[in-house]
PDB file of N, CA and C in Angstrom:
ATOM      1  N   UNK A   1      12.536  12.238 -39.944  1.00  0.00           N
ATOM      2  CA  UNK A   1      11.823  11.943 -38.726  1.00  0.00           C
ATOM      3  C   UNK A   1      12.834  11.904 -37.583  1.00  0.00           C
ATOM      4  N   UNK A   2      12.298  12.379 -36.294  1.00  0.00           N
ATOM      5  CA  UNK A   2      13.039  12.393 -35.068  1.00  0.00           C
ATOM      6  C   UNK A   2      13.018  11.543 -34.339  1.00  0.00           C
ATOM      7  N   UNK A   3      13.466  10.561 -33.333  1.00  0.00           N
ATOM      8  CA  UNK A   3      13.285  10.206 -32.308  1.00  0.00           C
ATOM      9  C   UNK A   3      14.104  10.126 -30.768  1.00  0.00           C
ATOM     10  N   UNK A   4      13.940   9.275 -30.190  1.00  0.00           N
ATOM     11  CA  UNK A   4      14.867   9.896 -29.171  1.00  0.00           C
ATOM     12  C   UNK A   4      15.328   8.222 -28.709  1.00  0.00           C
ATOM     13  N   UNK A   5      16.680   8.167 -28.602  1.00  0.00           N
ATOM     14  CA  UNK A   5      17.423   6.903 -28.150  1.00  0.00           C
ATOM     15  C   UNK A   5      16.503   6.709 -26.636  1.00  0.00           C
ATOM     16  N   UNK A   6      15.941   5.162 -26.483  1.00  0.00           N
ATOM     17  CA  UNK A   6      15.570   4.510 -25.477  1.00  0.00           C
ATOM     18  C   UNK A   6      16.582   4.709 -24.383  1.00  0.00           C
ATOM     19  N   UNK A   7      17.990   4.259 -24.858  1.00  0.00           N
ATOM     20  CA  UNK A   7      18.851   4.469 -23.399  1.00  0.00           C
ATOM     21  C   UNK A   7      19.315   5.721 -22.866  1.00  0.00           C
ATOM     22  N   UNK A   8      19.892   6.623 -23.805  1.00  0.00           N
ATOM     23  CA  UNK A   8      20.343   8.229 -23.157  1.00  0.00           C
ATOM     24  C   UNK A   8      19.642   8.946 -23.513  1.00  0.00           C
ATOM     25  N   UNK A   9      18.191   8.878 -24.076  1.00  0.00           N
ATOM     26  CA  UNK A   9      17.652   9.860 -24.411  1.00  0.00           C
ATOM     27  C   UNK A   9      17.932  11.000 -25.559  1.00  0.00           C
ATOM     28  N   UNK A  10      18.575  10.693 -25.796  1.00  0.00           N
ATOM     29  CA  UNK A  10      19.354  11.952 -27.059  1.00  0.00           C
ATOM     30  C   UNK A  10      18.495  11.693 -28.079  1.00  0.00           C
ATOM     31  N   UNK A  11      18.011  13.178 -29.136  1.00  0.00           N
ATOM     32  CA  UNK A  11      17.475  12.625 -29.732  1.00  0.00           C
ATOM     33  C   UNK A  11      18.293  11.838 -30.938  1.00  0.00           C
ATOM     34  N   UNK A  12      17.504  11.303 -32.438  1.00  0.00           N
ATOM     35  CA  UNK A  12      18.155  10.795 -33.389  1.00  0.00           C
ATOM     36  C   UNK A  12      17.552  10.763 -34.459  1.00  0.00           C
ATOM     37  N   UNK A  13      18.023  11.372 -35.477  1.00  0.00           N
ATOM     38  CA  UNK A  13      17.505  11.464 -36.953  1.00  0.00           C
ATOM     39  C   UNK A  13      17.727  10.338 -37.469  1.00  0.00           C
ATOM     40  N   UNK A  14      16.436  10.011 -38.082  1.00  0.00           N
ATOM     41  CA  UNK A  14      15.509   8.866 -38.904  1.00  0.00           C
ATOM     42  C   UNK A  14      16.159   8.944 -40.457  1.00  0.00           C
ATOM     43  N   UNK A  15      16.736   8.289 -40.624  1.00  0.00           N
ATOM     44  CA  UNK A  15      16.433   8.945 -42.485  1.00  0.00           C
ATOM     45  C   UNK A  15      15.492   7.787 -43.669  1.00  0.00           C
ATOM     46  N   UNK A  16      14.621   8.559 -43.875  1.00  0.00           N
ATOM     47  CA  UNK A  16      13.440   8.266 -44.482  1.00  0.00           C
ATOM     48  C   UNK A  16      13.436   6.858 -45.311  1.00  0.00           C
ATOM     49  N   UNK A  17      15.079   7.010 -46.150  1.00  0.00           N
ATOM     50  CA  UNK A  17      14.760   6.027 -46.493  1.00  0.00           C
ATOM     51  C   UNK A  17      15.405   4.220 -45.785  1.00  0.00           C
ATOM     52  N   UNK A  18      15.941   4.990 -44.611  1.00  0.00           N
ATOM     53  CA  UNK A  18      16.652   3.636 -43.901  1.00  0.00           C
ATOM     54  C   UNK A  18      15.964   3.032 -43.304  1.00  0.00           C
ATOM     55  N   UNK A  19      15.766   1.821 -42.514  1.00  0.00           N
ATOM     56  CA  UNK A  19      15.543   0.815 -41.980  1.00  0.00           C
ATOM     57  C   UNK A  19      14.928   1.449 -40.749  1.00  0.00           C
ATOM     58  N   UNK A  20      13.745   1.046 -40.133  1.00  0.00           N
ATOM     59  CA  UNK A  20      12.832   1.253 -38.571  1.00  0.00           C
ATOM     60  C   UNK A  20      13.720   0.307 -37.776  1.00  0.00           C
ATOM     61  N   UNK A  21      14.142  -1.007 -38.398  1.00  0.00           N
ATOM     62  CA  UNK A  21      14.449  -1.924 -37.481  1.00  0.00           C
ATOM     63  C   UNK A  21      15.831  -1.713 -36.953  1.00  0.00           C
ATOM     64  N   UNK A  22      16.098  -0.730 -37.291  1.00  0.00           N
ATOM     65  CA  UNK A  22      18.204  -0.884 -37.091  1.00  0.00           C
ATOM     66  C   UNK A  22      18.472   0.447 -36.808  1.00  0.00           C
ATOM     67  N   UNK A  23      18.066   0.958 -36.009  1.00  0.00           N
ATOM     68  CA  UNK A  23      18.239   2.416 -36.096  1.00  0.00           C
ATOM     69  C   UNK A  23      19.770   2.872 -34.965  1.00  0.00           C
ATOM     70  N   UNK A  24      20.855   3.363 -35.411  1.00  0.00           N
ATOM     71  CA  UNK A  24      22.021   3.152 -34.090  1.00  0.00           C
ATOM     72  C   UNK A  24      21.767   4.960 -33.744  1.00  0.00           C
ATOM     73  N   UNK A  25      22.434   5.219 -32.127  1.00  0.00           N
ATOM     74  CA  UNK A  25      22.900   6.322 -31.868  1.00  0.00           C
ATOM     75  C   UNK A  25      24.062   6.740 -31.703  1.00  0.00           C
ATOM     76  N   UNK A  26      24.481   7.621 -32.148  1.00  0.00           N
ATOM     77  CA  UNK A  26      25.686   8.172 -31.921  1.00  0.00           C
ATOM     78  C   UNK A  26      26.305   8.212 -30.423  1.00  0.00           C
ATOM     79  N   UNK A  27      24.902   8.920 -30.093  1.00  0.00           N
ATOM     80  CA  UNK A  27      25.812   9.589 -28.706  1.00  0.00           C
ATOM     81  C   UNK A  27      25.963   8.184 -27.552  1.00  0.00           C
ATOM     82  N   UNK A  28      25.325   7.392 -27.758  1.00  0.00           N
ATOM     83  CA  UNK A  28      25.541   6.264 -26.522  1.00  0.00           C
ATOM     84  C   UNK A  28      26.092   4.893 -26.966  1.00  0.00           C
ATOM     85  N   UNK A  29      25.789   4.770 -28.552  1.00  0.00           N
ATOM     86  CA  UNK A  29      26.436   3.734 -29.428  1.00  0.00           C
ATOM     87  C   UNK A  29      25.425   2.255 -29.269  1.00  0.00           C
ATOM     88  N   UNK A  30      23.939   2.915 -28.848  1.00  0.00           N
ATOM     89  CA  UNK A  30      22.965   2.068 -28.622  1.00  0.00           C
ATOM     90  C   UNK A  30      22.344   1.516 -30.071  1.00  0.00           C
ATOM     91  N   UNK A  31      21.987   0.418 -30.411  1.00  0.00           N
ATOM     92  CA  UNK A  31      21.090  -0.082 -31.918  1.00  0.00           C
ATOM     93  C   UNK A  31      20.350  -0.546 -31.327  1.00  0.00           C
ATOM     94  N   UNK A  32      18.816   0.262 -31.685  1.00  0.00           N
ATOM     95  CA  UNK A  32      17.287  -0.138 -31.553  1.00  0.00           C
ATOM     96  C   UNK A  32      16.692  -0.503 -32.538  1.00  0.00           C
ATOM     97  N   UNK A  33      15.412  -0.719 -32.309  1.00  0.00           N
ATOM     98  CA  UNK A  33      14.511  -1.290 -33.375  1.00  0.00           C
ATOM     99  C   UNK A  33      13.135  -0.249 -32.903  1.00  0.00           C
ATOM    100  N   UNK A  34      12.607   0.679 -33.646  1.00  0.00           N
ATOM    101  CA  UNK A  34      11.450   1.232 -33.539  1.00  0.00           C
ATOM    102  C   UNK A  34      10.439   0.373 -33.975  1.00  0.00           C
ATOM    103  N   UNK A  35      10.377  -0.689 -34.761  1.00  0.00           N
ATOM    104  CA  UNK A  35       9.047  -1.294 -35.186  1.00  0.00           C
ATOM    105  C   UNK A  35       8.147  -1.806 -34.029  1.00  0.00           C
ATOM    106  N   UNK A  36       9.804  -3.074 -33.247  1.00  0.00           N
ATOM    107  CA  UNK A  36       9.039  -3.671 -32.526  1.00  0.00           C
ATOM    108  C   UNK A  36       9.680  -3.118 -30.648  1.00  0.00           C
ATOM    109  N   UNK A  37      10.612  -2.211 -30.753  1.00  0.00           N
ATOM    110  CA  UNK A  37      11.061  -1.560 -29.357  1.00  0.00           C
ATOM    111  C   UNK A  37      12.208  -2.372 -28.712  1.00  0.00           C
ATOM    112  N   UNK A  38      12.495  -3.444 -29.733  1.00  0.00           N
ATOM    113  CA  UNK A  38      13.537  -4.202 -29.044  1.00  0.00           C
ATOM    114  C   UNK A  38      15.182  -3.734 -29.285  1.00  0.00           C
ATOM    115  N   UNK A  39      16.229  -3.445 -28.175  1.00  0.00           N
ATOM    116  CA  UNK A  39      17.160  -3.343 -28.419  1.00  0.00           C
ATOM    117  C   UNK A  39      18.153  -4.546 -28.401  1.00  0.00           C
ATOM    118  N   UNK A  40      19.014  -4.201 -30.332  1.00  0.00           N
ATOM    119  CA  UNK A  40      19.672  -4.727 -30.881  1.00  0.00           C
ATOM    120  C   UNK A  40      20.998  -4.896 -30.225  1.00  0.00           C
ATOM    121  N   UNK A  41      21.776  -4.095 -29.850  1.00  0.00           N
ATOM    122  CA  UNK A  41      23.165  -3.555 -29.098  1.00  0.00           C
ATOM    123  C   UNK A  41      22.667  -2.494 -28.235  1.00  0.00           C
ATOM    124  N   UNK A  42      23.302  -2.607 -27.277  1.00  0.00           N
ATOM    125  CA  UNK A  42      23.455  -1.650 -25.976  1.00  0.00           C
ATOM    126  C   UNK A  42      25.071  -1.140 -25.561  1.00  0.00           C
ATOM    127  N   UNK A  43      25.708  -0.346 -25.962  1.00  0.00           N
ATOM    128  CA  UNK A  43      27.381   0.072 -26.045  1.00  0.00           C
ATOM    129  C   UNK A  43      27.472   1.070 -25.140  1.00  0.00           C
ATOM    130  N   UNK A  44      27.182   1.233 -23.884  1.00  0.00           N
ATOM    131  CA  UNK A  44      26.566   2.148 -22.918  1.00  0.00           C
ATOM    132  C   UNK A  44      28.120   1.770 -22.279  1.00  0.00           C
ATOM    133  N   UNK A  45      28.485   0.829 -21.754  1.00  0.00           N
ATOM    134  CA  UNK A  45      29.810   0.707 -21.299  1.00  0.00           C
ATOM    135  C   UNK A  45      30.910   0.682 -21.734  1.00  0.00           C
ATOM    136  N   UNK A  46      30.797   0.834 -22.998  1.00  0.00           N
ATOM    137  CA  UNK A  46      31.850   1.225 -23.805  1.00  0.00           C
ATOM    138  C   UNK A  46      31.935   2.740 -24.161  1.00  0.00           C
ATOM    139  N   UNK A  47      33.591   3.305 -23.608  1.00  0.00           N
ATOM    140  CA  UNK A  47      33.626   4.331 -23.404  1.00  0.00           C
ATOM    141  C   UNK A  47      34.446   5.221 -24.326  1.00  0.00           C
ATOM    142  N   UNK A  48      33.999   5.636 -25.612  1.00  0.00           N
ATOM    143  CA  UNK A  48      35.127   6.284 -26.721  1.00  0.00           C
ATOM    144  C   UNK A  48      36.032   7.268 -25.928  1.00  0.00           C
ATOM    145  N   UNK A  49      37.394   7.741 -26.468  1.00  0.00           N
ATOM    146  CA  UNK A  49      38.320   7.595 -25.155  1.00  0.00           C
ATOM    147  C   UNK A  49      39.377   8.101 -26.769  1.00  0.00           C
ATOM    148  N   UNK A  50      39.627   9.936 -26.363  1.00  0.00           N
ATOM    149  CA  UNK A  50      40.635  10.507 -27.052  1.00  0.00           C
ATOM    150  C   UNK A  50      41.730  11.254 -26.159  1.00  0.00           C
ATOM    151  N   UNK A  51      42.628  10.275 -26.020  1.00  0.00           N
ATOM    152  CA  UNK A  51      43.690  11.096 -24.864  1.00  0.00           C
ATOM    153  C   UNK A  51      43.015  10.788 -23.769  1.00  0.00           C
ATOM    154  N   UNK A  52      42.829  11.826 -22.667  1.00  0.00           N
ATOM    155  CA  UNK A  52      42.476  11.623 -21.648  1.00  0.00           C
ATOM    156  C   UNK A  52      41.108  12.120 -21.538  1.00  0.00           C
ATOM    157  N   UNK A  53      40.123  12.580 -22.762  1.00  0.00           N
ATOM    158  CA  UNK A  53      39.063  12.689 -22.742  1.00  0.00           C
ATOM    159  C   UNK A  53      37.852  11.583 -23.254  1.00  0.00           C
ATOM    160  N   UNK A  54      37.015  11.566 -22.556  1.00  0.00           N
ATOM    161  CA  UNK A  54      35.505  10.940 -22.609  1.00  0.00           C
ATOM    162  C   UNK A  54      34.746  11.525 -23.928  1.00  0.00           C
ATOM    163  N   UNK A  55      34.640  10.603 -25.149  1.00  0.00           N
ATOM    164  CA  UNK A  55      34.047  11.483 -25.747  1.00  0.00           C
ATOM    165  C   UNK A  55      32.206  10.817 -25.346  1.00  0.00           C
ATOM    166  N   UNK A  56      31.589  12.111 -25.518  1.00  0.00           N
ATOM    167  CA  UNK A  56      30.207  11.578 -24.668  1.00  0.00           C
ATOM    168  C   UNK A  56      29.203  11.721 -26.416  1.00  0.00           C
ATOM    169  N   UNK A  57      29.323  12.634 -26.704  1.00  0.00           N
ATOM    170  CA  UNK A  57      28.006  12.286 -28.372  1.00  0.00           C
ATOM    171  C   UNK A  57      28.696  13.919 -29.356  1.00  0.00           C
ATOM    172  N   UNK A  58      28.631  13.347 -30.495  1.00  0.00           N
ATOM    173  CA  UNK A  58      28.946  14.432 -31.404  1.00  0.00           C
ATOM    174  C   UNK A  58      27.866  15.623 -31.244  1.00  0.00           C
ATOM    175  N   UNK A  59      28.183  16.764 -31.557  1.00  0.00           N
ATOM    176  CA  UNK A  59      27.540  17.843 -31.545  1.00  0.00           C
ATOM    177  C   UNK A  59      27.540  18.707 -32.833  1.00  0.00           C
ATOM    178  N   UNK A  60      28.057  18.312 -33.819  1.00  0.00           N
ATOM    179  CA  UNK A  60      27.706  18.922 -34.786  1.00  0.00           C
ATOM    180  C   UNK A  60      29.044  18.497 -35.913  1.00  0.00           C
ATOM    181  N   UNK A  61      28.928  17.980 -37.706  1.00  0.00           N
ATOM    182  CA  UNK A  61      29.967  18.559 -38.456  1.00  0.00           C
ATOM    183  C   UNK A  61      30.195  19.350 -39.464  1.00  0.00           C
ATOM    184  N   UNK A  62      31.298  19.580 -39.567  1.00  0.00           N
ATOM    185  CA  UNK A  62      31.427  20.644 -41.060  1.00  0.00           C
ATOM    186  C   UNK A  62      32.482  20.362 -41.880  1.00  0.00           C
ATOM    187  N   UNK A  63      32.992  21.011 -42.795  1.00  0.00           N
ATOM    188  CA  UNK A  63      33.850  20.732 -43.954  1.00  0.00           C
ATOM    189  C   UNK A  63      35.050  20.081 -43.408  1.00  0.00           C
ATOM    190  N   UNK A  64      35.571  20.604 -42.404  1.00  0.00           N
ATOM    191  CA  UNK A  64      36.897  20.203 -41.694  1.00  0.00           C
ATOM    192  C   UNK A  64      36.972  19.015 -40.440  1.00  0.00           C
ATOM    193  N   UNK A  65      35.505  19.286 -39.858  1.00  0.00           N
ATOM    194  CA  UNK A  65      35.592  17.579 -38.950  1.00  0.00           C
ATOM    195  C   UNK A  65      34.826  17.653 -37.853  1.00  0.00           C
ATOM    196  N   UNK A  66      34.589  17.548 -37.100  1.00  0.00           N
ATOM    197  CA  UNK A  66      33.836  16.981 -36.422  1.00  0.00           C
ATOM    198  C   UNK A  66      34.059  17.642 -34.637  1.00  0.00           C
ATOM    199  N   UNK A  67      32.994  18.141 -33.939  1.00  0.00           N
ATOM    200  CA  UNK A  67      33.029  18.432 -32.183  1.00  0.00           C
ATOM    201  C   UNK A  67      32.167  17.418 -31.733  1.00  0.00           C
ATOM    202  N   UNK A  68      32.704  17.624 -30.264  1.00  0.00           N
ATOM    203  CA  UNK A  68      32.903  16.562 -29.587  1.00  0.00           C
ATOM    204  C   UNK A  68      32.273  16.850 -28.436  1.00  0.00           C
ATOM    205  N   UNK A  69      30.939  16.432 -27.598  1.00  0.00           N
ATOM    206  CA  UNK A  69      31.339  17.004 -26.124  1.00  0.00           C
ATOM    207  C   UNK A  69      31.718  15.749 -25.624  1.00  0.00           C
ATOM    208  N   UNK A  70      32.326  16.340 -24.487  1.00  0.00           N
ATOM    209  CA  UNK A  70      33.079  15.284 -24.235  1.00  0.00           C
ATOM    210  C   UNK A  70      33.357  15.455 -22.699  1.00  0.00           C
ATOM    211  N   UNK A  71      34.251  14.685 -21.960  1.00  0.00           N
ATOM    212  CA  UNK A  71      34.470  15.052 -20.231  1.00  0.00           C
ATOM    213  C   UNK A  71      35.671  14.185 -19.971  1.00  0.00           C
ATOM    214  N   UNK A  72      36.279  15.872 -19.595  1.00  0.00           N
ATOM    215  CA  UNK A  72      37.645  15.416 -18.976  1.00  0.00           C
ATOM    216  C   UNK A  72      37.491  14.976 -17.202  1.00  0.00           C
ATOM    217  N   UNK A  73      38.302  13.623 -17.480  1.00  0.00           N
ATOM    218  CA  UNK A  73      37.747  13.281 -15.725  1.00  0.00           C
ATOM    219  C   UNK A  73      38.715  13.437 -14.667  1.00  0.00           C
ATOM    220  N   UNK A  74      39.764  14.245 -15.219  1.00  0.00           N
ATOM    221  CA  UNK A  74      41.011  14.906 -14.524  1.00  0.00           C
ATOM    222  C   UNK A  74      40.386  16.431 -13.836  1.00  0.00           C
ATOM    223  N   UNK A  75      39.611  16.703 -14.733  1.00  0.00           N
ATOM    224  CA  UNK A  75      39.276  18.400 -14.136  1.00  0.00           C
ATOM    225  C   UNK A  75      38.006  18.370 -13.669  1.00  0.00           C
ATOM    226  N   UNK A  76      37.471  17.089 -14.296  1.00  0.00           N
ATOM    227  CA  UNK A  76      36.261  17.064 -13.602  1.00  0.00           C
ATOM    228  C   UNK A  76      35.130  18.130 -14.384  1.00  0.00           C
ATOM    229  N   UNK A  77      35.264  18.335 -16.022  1.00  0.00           N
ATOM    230  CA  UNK A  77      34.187  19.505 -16.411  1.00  0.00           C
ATOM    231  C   UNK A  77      33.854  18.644 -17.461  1.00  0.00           C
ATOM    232  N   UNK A  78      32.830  19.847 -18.390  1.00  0.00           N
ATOM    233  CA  UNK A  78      32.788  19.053 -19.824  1.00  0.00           C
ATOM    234  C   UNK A  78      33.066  20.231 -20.779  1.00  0.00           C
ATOM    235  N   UNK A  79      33.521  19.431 -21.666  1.00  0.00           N
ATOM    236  CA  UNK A  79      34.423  20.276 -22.557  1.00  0.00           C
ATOM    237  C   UNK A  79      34.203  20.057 -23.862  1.00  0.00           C
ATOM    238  N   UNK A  80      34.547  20.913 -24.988  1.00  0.00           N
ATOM    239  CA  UNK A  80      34.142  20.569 -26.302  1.00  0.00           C
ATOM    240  C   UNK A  80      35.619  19.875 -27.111  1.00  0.00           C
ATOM    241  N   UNK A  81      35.726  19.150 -27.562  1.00  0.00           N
ATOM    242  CA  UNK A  81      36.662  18.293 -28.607  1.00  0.00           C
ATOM    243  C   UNK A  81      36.167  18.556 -30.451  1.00  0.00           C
ATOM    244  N   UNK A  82      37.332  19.522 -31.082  1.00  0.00           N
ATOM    245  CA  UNK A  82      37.442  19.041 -32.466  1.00  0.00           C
ATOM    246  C   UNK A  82      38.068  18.418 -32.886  1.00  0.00           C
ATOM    247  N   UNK A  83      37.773  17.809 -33.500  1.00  0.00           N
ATOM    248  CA  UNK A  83      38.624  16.453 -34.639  1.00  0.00           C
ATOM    249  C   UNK A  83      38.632  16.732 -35.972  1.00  0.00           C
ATOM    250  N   UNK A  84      39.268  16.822 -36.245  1.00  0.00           N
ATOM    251  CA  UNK A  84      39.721  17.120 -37.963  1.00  0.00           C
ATOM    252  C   UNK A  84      39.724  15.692 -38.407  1.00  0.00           C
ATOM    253  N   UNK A  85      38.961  16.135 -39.615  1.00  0.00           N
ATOM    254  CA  UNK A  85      38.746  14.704 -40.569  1.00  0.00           C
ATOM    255  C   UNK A  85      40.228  14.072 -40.852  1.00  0.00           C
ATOM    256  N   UNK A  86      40.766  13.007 -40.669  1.00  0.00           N
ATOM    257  CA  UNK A  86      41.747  12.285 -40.900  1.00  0.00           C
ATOM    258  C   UNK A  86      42.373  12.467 -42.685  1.00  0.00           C
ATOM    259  N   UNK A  87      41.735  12.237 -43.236  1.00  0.00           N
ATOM    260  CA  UNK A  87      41.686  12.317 -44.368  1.00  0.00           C
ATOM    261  C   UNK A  87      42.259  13.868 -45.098  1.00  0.00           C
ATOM    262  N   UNK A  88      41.888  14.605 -44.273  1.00  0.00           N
ATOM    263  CA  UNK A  88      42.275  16.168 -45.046  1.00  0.00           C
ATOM    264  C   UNK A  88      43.194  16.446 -43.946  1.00  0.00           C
ATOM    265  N   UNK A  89      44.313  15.569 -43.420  1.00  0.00           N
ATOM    266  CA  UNK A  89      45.341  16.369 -42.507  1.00  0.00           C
ATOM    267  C   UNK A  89      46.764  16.157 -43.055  1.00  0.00           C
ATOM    268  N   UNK A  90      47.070  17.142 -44.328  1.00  0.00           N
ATOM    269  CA  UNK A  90      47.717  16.974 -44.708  1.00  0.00           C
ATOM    270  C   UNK A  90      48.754  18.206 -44.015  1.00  0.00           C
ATOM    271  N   UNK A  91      49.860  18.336 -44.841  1.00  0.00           N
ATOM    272  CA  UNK A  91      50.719  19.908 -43.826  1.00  0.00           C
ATOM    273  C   UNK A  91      49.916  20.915 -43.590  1.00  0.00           C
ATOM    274  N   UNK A  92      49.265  21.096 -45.034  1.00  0.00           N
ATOM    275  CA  UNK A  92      48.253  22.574 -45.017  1.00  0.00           C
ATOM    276  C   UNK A  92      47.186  22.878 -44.315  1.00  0.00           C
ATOM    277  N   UNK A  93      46.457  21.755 -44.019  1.00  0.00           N
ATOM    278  CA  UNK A  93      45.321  21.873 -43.457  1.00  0.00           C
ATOM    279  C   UNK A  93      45.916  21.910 -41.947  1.00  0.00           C
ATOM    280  N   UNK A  94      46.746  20.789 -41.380  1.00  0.00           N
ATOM    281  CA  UNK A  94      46.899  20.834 -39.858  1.00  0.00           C
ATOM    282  C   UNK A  94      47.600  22.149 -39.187  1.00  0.00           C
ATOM    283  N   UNK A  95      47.897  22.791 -40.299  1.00  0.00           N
ATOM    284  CA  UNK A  95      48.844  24.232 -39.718  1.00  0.00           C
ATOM    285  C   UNK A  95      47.257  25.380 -39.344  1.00  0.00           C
ATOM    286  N   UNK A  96      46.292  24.748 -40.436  1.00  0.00           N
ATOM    287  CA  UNK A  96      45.175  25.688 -40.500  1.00  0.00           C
ATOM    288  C   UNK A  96      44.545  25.264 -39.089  1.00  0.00           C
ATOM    289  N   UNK A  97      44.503  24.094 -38.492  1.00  0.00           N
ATOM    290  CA  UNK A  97      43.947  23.976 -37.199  1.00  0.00           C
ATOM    291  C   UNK A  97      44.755  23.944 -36.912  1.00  0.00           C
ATOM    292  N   UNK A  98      45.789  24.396 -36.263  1.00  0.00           N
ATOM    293  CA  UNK A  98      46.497  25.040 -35.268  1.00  0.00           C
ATOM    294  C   UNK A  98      46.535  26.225 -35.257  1.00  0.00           C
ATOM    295  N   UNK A  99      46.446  27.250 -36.690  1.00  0.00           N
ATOM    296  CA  UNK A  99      46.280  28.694 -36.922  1.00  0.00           C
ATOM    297  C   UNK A  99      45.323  28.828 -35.704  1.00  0.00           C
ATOM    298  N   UNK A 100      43.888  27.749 -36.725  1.00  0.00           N
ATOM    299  CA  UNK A 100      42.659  28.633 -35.583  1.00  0.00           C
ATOM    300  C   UNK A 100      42.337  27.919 -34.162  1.00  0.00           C
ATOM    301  N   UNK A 101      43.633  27.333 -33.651  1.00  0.00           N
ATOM    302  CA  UNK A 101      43.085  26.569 -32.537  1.00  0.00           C
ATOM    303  C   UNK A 101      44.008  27.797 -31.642  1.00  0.00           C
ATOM    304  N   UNK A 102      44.998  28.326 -31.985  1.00  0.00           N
ATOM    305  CA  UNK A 102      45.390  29.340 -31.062  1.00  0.00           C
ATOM    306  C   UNK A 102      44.605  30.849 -30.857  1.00  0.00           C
ATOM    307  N   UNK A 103      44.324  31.258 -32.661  1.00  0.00           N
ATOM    308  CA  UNK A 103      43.371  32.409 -32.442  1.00  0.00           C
ATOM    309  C   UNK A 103      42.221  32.021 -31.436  1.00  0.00           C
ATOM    310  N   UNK A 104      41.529  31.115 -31.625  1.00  0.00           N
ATOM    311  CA  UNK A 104      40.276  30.924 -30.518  1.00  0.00           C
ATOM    312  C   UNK A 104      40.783  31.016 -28.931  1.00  0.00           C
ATOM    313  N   UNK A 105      42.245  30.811 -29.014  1.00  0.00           N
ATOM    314  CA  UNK A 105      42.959  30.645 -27.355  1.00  0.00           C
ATOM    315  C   UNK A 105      43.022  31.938 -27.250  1.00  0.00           C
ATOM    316  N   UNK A 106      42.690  32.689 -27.858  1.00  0.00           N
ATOM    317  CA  UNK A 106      42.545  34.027 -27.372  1.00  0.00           C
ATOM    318  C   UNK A 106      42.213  34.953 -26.700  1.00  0.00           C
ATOM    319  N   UNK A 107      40.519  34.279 -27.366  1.00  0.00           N
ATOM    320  CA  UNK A 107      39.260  35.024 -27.088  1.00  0.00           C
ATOM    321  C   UNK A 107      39.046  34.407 -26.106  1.00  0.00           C
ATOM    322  N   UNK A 108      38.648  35.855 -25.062  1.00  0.00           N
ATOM    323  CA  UNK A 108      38.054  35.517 -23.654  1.00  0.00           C
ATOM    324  C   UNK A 108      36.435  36.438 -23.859  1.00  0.00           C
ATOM    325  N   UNK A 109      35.281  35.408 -23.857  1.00  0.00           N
ATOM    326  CA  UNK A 109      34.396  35.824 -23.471  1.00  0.00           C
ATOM    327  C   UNK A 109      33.031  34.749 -22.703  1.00  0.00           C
ATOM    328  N   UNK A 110      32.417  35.502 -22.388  1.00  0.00           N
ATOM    329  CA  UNK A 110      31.555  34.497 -21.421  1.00  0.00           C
ATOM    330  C   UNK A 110      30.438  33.298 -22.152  1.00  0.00           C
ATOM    331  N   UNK A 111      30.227  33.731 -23.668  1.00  0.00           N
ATOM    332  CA  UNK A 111      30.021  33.227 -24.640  1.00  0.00           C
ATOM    333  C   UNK A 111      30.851  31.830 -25.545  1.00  0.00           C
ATOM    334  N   UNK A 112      31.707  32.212 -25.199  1.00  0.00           N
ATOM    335  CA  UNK A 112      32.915  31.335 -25.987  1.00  0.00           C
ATOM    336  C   UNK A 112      33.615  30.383 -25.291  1.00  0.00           C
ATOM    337  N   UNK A 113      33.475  29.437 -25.288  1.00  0.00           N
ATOM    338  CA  UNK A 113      34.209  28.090 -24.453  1.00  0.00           C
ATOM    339  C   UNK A 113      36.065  28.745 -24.808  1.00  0.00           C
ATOM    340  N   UNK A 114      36.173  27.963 -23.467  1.00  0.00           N
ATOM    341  CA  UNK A 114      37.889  28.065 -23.454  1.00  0.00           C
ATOM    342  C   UNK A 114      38.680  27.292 -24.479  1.00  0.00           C
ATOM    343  N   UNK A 115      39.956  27.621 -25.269  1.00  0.00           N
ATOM    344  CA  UNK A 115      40.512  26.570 -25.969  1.00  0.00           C
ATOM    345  C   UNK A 115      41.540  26.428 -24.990  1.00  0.00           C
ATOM    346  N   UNK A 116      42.242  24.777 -24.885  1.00  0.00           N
ATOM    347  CA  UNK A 116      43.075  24.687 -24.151  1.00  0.00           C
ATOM    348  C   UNK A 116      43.914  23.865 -24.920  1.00  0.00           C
TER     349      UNK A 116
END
């Protein structure tokens, strides 16, 4: 089941068998209650914070870790952030995100976000 966070609107997957009353969001770090509409925590001013970027709500993960959108408030844009799972950054793997963090610095197209 879907719903959509009371404070930022984003939506948020339900899982069937968890709790109505405790439901948290990622992207704003808000804990609601769908039964009765009351919010539990509100983390709206609390600002996750990698380097000099804003991270604003995850956007998707996979085998290797986790994007980010996020906003740099130096350039003033928004930008995407990967994070590699902590856990699998051993020599081999971190050479592999750096392999593909330069190949992607490559590609210029109007499709493809910038790597920087």
């Amino acid at each position: 089941m879907r719903t959509r966070c009371p404070h930022c609107r984003q939506p948020v997957e339900v899982v069937s068998e968890g709790s109505l009353a405790e439901i948290h969001c990622t992207a704003c770090g808000s804990t609601f209650n769908l039964v009765s509409g009351e919010t539990l925590t509100y983390a709206a001013g609390e600002t996750k914070r990698l380097g000099r970027f804003e991270l604003l709500e995850e956007l998707g993960r996979g085998a290797f870790g986790s994007v980010w959108k996020a906003r740099d408030p130096e350039l003033d844009r928004t930008v995407a952030v990967k994070l590699p799972r902590r856990e699998q950054l051993d020599e081999t793997e971190a050479e592999r995100f750096l392999r593909e963090a330069r190949a992607a610095a490559q590609l210029q197209h109007p499709g493809i976000v910038c790597v920087h």
